[in-house]
N, C-alpha and C. Protein backbone atom coordinates (compact mmCIF):
# COMPACT_ATOMS: atom_id res chain seq x y z
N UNK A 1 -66.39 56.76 26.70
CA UNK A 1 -66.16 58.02 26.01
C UNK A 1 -65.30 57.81 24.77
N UNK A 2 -64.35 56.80 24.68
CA UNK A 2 -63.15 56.38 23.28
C UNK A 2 -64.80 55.89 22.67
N UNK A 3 -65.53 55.24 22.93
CA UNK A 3 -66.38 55.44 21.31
C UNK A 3 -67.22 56.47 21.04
N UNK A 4 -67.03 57.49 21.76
CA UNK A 4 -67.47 58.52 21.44
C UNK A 4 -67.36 58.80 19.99
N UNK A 5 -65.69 59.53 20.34
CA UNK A 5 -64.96 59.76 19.89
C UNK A 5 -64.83 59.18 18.39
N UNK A 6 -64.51 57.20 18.80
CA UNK A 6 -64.18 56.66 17.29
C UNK A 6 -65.73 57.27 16.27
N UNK A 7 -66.91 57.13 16.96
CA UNK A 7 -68.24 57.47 16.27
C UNK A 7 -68.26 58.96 15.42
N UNK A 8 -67.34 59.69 16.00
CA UNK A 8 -67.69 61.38 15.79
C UNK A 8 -66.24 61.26 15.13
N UNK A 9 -65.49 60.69 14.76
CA UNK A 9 -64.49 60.93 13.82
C UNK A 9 -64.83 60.07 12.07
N UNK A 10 -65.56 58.72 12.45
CA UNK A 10 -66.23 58.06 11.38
C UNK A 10 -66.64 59.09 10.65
N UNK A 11 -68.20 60.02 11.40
CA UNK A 11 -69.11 60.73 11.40
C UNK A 11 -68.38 62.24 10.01
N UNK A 12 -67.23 62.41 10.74
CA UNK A 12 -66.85 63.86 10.18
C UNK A 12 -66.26 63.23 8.90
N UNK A 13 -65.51 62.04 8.94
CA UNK A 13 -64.39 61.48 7.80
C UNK A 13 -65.49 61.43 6.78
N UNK A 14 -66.83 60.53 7.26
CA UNK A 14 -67.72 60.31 6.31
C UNK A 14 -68.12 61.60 4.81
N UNK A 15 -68.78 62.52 6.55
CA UNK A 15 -69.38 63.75 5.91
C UNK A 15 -68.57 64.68 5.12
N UNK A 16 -67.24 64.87 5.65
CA UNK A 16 -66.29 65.49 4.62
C UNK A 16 -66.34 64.94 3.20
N UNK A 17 -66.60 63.70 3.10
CA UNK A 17 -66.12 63.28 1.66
C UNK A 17 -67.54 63.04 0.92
N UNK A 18 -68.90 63.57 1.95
CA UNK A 18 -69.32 63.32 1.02
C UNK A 18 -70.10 65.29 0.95
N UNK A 19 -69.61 65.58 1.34
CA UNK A 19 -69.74 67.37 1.52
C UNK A 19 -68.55 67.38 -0.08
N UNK A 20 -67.74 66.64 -0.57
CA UNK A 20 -66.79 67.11 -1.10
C UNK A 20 -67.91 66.39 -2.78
N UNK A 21 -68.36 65.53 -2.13
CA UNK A 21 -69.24 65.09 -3.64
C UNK A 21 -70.46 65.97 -4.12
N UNK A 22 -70.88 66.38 -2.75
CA UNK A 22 -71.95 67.67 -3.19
C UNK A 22 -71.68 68.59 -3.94
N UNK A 23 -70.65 68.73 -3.36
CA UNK A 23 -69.89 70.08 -4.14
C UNK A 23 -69.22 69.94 -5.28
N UNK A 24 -68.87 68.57 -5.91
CA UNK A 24 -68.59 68.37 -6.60
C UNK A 24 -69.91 68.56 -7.89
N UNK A 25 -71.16 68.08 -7.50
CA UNK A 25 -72.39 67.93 -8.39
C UNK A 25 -72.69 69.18 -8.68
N UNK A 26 -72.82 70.16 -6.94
CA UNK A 26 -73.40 71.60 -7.61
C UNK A 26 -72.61 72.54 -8.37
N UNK A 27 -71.19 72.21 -8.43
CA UNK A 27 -70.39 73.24 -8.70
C UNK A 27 -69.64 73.06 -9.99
N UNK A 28 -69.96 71.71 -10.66
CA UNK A 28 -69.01 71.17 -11.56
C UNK A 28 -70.14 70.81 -12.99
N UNK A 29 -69.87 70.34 -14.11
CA UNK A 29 -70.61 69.79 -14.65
C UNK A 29 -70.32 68.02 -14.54
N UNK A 30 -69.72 67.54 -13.47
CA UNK A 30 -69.33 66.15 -13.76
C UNK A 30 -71.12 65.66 -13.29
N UNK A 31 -70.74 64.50 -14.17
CA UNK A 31 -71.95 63.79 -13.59
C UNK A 31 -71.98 62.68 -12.46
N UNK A 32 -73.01 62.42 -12.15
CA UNK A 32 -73.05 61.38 -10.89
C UNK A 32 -71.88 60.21 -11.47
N UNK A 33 -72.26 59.98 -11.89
CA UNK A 33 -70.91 58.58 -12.61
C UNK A 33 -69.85 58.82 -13.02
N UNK A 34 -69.73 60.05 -13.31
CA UNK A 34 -67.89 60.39 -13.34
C UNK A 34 -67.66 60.54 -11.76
N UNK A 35 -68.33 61.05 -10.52
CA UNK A 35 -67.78 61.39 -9.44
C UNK A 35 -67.93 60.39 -8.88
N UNK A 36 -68.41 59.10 -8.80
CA UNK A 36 -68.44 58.08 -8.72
C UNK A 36 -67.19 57.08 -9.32
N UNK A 37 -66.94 57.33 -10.50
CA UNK A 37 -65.17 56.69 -11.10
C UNK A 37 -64.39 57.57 -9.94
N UNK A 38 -64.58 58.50 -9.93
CA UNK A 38 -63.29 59.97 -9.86
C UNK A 38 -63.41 59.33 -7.71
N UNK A 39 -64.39 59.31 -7.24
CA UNK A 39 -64.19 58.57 -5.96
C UNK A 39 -63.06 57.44 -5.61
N UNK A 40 -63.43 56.17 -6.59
CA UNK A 40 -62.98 54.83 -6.47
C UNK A 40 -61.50 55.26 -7.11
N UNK A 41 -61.18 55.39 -8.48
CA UNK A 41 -59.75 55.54 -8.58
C UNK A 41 -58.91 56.53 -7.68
N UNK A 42 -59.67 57.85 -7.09
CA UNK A 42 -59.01 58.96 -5.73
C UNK A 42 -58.24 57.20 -4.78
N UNK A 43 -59.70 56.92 -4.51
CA UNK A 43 -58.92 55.87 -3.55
C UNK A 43 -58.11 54.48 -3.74
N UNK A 44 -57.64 54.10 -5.01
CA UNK A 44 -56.51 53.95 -5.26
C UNK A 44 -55.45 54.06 -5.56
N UNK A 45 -55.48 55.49 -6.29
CA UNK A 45 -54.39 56.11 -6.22
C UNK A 45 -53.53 56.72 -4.93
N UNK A 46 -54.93 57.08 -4.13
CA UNK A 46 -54.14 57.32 -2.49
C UNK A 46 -53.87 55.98 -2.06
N UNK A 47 -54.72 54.71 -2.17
CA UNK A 47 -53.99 53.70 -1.17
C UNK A 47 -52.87 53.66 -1.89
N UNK A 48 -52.53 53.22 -2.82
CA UNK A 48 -51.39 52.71 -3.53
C UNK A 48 -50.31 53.54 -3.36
N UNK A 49 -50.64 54.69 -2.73
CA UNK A 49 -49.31 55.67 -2.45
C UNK A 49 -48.93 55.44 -0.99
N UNK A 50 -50.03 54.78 -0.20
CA UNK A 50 -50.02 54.76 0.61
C UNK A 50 -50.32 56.11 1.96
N UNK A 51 -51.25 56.79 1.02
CA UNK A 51 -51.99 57.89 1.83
C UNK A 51 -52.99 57.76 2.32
N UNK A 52 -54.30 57.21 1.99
CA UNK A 52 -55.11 56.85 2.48
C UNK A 52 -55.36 56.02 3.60
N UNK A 53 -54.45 55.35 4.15
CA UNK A 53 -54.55 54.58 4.96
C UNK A 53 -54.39 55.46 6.35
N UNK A 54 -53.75 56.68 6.37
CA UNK A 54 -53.37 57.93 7.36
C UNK A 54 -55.46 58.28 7.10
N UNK A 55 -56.35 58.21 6.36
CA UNK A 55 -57.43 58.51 6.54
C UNK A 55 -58.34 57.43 7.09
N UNK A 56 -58.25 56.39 6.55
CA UNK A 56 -58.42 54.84 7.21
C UNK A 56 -58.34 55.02 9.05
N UNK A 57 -57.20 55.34 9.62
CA UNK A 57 -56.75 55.55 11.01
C UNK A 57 -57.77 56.31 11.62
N UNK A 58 -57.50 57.44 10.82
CA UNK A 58 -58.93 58.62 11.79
C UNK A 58 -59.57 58.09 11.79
N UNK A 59 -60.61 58.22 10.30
CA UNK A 59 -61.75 58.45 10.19
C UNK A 59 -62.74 56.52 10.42
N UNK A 60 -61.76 55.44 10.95
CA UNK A 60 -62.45 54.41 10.42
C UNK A 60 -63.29 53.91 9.36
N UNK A 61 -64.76 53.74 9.79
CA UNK A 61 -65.50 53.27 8.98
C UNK A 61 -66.35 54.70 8.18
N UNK A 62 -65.63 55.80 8.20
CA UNK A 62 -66.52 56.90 7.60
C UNK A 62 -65.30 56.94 6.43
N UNK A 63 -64.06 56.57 6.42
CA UNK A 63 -63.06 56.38 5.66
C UNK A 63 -63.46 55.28 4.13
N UNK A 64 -63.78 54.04 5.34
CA UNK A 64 -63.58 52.74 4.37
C UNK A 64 -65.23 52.07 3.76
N UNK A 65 -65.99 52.84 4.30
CA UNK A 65 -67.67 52.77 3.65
C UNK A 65 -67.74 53.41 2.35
N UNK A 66 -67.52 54.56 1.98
CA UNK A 66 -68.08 55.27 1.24
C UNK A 66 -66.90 54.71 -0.47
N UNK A 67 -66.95 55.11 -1.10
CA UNK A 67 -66.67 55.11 -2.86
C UNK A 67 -65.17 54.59 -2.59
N UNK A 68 -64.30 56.05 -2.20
CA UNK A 68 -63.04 56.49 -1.67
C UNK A 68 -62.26 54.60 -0.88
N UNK A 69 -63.35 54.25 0.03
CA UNK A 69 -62.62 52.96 0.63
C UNK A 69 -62.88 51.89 0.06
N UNK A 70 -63.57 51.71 -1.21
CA UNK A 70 -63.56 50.73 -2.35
C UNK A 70 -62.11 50.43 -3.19
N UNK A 71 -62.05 51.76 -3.56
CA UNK A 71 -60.99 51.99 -4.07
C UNK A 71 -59.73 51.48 -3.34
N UNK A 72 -59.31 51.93 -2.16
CA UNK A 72 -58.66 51.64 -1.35
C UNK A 72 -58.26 49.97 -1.30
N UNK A 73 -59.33 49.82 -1.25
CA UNK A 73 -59.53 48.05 -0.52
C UNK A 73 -58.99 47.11 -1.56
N UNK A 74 -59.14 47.70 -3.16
CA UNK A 74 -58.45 47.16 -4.53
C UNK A 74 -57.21 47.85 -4.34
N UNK A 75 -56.88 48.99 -3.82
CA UNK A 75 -55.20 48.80 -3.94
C UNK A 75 -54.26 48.04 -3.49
N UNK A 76 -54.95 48.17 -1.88
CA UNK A 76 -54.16 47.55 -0.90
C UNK A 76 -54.43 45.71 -1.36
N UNK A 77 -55.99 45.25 -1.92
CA UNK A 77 -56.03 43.72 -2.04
C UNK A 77 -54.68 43.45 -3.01
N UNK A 78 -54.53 44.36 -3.90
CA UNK A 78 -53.66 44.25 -5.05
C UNK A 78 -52.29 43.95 -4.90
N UNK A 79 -51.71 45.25 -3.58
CA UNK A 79 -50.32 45.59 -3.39
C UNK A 79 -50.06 44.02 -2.57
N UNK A 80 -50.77 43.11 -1.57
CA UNK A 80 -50.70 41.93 -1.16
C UNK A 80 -50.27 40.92 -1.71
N UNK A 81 -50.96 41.11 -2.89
CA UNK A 81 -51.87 39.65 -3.92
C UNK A 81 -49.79 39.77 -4.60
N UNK A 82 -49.46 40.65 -5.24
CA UNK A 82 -48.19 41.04 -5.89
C UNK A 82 -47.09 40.52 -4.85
N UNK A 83 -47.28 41.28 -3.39
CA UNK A 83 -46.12 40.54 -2.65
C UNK A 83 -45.92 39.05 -2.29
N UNK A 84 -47.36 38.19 -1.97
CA UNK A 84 -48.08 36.40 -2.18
C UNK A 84 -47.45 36.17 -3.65
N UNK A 85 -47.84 36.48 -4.76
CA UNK A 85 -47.73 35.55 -5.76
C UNK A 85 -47.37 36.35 -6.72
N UNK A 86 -46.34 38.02 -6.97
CA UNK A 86 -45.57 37.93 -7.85
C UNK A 86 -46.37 39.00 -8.75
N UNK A 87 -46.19 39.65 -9.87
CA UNK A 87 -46.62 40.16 -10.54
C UNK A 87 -48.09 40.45 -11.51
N UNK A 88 -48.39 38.98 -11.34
CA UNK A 88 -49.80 38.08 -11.93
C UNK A 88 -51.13 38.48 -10.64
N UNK A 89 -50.33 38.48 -9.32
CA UNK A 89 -51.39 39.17 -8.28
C UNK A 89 -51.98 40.60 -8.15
N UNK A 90 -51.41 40.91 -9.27
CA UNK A 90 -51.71 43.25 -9.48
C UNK A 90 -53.17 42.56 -9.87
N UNK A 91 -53.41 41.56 -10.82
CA UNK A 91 -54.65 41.56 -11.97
C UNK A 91 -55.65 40.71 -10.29
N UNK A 92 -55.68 39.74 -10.30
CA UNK A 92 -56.50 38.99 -9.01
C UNK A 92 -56.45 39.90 -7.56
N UNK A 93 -55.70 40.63 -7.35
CA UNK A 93 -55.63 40.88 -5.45
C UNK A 93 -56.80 41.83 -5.06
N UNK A 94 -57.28 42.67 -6.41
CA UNK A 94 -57.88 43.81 -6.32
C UNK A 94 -59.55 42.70 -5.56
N UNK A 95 -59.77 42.15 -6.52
CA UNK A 95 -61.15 41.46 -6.79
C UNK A 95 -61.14 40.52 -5.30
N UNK A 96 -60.14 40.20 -5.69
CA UNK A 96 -60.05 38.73 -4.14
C UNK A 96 -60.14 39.69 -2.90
N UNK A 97 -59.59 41.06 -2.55
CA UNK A 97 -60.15 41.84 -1.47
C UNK A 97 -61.42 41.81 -1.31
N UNK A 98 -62.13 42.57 -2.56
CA UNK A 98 -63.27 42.94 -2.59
C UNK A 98 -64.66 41.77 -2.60
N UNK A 99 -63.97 40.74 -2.43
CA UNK A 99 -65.15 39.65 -3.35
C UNK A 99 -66.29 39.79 -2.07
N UNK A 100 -65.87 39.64 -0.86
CA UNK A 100 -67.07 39.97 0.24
C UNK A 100 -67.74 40.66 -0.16
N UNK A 101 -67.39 42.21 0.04
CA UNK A 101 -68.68 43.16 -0.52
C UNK A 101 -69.48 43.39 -2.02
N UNK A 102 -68.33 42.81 -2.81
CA UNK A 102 -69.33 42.53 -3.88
C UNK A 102 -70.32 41.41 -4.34
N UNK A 103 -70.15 40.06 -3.42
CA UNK A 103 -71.10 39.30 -3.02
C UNK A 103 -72.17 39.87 -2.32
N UNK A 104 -72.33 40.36 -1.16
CA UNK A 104 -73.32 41.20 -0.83
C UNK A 104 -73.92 42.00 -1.11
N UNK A 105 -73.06 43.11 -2.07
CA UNK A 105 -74.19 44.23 -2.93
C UNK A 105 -74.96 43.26 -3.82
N UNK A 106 -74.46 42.08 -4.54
CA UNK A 106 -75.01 41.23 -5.09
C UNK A 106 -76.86 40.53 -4.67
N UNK A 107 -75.96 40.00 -3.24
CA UNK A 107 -77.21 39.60 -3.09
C UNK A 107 -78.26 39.99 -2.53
N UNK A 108 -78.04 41.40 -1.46
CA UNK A 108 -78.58 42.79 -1.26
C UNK A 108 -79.46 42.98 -2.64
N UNK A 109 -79.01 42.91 -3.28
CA UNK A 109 -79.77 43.72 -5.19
C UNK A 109 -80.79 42.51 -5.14
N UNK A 110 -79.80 41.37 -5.22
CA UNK A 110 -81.58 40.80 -5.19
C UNK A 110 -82.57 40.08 -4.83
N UNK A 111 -82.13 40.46 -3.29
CA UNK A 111 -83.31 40.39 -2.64
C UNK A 111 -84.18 41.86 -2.86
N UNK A 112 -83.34 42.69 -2.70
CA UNK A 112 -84.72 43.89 -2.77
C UNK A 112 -84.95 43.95 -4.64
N UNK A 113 -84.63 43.31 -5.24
CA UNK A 113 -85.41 42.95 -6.70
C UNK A 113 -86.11 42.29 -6.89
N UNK A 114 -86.36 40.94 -5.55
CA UNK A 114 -87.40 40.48 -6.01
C UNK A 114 -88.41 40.68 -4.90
N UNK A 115 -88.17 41.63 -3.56
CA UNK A 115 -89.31 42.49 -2.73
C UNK A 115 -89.95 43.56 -3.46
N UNK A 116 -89.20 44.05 -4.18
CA UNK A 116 -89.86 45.17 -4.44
C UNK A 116 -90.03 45.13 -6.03
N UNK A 117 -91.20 46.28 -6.80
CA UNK A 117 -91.58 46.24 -8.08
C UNK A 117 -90.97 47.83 -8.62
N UNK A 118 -90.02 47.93 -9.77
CA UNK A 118 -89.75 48.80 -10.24
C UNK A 118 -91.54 49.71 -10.78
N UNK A 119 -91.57 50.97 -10.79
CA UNK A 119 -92.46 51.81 -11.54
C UNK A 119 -91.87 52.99 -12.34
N UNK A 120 -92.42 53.47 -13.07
CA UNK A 120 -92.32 54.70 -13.90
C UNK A 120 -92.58 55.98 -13.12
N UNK A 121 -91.54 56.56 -13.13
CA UNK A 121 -91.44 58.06 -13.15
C UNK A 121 -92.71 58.93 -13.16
N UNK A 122 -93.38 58.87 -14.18
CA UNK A 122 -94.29 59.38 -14.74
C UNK A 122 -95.51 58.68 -14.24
């Protein structure tokens, strides 16, 4: 029944934030790519305050999947990298967190770039 639970708190953390991007599209004039910046820096400015991580707890992986725990993952790689090696680690800690998943969106892209054939719209 505890993974119930961890599943249906992911589930809500997820959907809240991304109920909060919907609403962001229908209700705003931002565009997909500003709410997309406006995601990733939210979640460094909360990790780095050290708020986000109180959302991290609940919500797990509905926390640290979406835009919001990108962000996160460069604060916190950052706030590390600074306490290891000093001031010079703000610029490297962000990237050295992240380098896993951005190897994989990497190579995710292209494999399905070279499975699949772009077409026209029209």
């Amino acid at each position: 029944m505890d993974v119930f639970w961890e599943y249906a708190r992911a589930f809500l953390c997820g959907g809240v934030l991304c109920l909060i991007g919907q609403l962001l599209i229908d209700k705003t004039k931002l565009t997909p790519a500003r709410i997309l910046v406006l995601y990733v820096v939210s979640g460094v400015v909360l990790g780095g305050l050290g708020l986000y991580q109180y959302v991290v707890e609940f919500g797990g992986a509905g926390a640290t999947v979406p835009l919001t725990g990108f962000g996160y993952l460069l604060a916190k790689g950052a706030a590390q990298a600074v306490a290891e090696h000093g001031i010079l680690g703000a610029l490297t800690g962000g990237i050295t967190a992240a380098a896993g998943g951005i190897a994989a969106a990497v190579f995710f892209g292209l494999i399905a770039a070279l499975l699949f054939r772009s077409k026209s719209k029209s």
